[in-house]
N, C-alpha and C. Protein backbone atom coordinates (compact mmCIF):
# COMPACT_ATOMS: atom_id res chain seq x y z
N UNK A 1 330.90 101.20 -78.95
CA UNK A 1 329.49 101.09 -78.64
C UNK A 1 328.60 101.69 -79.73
N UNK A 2 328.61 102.80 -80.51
CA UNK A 2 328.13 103.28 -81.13
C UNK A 2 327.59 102.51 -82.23
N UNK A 3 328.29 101.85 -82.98
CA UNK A 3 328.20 100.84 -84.02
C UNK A 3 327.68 100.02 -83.86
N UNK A 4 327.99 99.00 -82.73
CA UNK A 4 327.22 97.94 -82.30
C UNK A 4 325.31 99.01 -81.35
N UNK A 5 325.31 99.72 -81.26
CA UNK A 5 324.03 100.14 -80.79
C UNK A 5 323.31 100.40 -82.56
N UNK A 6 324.14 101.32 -83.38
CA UNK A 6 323.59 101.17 -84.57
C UNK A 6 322.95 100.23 -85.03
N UNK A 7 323.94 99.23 -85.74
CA UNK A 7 323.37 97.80 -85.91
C UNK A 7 322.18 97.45 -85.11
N UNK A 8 322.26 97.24 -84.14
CA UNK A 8 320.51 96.60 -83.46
C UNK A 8 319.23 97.57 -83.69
N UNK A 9 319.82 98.48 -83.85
CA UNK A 9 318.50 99.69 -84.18
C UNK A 9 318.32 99.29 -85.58
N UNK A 10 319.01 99.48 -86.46
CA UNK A 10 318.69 99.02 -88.14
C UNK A 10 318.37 97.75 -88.37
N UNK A 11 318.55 96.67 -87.33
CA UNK A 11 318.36 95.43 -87.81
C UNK A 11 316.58 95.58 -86.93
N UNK A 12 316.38 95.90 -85.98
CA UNK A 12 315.21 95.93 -85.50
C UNK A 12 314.50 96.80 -86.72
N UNK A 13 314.84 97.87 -87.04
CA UNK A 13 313.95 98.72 -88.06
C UNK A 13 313.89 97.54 -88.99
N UNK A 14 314.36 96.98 -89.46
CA UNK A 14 314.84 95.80 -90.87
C UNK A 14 313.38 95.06 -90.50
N UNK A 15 313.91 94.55 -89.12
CA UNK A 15 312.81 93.08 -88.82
C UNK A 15 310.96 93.58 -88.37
N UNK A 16 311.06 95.06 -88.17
CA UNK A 16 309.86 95.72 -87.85
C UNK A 16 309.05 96.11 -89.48
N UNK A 17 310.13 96.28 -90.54
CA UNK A 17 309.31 96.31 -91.84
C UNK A 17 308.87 95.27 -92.62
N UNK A 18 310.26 94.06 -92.07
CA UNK A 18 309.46 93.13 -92.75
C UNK A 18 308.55 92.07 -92.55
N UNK A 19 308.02 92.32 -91.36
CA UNK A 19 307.04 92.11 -90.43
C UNK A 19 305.84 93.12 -90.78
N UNK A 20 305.56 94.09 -91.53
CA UNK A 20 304.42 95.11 -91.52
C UNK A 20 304.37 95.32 -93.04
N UNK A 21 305.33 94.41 -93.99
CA UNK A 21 305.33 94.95 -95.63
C UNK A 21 305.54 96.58 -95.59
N UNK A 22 306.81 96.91 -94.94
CA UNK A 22 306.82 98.43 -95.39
C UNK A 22 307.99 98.28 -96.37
N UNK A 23 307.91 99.26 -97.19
CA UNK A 23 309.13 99.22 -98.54
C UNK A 23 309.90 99.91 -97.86
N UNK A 24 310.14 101.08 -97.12
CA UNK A 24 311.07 101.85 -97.10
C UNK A 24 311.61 101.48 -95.28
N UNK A 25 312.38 101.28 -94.95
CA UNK A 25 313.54 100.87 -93.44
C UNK A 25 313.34 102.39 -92.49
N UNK A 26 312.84 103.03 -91.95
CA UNK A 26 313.34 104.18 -90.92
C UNK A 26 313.09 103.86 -90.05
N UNK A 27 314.07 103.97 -89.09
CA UNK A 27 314.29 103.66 -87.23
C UNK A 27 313.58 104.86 -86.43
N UNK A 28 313.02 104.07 -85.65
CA UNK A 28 311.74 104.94 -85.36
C UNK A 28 312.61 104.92 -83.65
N UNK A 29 312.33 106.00 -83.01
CA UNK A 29 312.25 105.87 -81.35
C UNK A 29 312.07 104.37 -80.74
N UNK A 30 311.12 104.18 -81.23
CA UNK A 30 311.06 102.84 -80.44
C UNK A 30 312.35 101.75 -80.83
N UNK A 31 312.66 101.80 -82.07
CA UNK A 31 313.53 100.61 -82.44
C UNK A 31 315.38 100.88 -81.41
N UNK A 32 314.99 101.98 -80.75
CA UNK A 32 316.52 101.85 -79.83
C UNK A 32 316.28 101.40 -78.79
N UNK A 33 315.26 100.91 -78.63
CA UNK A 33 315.29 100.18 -77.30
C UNK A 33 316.00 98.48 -77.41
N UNK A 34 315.88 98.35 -78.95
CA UNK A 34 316.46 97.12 -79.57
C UNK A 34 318.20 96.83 -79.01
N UNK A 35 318.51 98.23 -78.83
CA UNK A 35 319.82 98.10 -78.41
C UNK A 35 320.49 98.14 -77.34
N UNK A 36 319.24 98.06 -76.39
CA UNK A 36 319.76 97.90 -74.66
C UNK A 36 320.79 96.93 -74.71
N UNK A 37 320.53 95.37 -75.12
CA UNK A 37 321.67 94.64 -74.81
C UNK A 37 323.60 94.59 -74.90
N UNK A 38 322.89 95.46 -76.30
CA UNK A 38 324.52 95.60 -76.21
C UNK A 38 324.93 96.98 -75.42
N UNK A 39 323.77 98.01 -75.42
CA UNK A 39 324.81 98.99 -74.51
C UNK A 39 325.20 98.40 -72.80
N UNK A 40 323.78 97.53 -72.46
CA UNK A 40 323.94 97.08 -70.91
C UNK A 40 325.43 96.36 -71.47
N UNK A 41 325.84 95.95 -71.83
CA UNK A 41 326.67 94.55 -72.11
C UNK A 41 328.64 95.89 -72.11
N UNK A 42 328.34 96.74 -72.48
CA UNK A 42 329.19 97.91 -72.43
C UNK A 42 329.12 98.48 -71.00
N UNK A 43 328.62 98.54 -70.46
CA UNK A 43 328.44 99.60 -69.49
C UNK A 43 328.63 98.32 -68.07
N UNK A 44 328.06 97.15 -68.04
CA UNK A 44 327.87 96.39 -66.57
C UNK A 44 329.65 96.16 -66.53
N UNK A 45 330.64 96.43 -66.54
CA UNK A 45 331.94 96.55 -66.03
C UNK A 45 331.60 97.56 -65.38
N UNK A 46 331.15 98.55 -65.89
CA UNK A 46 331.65 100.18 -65.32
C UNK A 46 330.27 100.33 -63.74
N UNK A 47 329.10 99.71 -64.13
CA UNK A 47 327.82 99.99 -63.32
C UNK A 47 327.77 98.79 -62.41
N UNK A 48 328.54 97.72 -62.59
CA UNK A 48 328.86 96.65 -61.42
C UNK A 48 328.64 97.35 -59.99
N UNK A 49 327.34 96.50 -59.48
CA UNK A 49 327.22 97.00 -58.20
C UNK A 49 326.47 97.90 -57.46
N UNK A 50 326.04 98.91 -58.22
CA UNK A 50 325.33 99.72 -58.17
C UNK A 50 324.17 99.51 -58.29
N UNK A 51 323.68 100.39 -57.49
CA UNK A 51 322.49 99.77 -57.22
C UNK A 51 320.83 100.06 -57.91
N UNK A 52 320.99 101.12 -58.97
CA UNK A 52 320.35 101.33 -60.02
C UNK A 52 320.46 100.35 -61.48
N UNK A 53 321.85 100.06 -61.70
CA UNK A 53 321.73 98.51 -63.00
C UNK A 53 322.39 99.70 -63.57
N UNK A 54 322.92 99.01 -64.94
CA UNK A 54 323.12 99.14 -66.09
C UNK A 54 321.47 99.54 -66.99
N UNK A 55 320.65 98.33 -66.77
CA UNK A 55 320.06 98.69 -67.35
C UNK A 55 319.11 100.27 -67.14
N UNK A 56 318.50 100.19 -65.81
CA UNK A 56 318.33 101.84 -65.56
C UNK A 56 319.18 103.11 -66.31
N UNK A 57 320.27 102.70 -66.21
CA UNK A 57 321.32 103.55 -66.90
C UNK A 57 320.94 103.91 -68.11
N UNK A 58 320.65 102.98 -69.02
CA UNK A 58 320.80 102.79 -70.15
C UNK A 58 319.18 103.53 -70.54
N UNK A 59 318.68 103.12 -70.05
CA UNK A 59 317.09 104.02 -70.15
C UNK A 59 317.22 104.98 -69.94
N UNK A 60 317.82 105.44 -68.93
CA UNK A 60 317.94 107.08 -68.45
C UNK A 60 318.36 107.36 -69.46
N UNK A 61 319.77 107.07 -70.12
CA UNK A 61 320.51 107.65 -71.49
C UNK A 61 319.43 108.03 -72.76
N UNK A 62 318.94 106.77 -72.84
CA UNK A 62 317.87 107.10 -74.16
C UNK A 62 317.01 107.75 -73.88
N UNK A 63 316.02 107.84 -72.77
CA UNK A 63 315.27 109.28 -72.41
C UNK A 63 315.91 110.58 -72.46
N UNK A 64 317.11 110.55 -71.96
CA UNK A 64 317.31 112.07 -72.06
C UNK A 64 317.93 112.35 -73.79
N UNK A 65 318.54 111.98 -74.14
CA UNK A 65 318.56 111.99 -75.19
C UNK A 65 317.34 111.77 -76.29
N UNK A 66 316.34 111.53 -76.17
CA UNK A 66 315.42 111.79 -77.06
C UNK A 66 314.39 113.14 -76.31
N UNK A 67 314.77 113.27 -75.09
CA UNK A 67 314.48 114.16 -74.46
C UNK A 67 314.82 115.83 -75.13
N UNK A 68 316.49 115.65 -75.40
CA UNK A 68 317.30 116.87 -75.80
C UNK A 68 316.91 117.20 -77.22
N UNK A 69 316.70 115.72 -78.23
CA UNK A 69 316.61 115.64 -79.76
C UNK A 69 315.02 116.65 -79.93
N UNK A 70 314.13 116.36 -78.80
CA UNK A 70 312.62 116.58 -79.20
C UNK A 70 312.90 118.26 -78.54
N UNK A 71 313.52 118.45 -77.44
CA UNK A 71 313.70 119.69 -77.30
C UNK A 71 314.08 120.95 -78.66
N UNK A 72 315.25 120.52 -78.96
CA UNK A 72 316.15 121.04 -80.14
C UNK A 72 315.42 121.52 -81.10
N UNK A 73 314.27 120.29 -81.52
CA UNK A 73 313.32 120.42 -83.04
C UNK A 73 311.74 121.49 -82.84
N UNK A 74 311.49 121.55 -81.71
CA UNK A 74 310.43 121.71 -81.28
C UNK A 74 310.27 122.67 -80.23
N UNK A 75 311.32 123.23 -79.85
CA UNK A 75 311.38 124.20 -78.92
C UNK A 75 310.76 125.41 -78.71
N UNK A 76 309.57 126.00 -80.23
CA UNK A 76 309.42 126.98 -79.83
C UNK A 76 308.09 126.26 -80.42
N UNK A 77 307.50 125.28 -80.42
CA UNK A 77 306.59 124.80 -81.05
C UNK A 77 305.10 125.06 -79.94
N UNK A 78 304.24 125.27 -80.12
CA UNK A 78 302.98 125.46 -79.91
C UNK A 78 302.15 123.89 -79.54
N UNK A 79 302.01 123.16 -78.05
CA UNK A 79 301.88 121.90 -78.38
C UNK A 79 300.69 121.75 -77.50
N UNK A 80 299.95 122.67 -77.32
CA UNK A 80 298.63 122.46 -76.09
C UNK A 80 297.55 122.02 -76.50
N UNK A 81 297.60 122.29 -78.20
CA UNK A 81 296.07 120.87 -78.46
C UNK A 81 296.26 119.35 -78.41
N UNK A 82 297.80 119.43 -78.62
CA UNK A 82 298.26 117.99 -78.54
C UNK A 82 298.44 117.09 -77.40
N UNK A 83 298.60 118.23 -76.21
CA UNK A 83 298.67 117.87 -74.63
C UNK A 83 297.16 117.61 -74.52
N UNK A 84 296.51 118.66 -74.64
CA UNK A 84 295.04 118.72 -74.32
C UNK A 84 293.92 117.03 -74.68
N UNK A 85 294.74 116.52 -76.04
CA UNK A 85 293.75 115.40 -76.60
C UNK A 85 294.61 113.93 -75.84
N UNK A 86 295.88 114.10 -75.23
CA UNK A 86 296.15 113.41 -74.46
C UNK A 86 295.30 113.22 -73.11
């Protein structure tokens, strides 16, 4: 799974720059959402039936995980003007 989730994230970053003329490729948060299909496509053996989906699954995964990544970097960070202008 890993590889094949790679790939759709870099090919979405690919098709998001050359769509906007950017020179330089970086996969942004958003471009993993490019890779629901193949993780749903991994996971609906195992989530058959259930009554949340694969795909729920698969969202939950990437939230918490960008959840943990933004924790990690930012954890002691100061963010109440940034809440505030929200």
């Amino acid at each position: 799974m890993p590889i094949s989730c790679m790939e759709n994230v870099i090919s979405n970053a690919e098709r998001r720059a050359i769509r906007n003329d950017e020179r330089t490729v970086v996969p942004r948060i958003a471009d993993i959402y490019a890779a629901i299909p193949a993780i749903t496509g991994k996971l609906e053996l195992e989530y058959e039936g259930e009554l949340k989906g694969a795909d729920f699954v698969v969202r939950e995964l990437i939230r918490t995980a960008v959840a943990k990544t933004f924790d990690r970097y930012f954890a002691d960070a100061d963010l109440q003007q940034i809440v505030a202008m929200v």
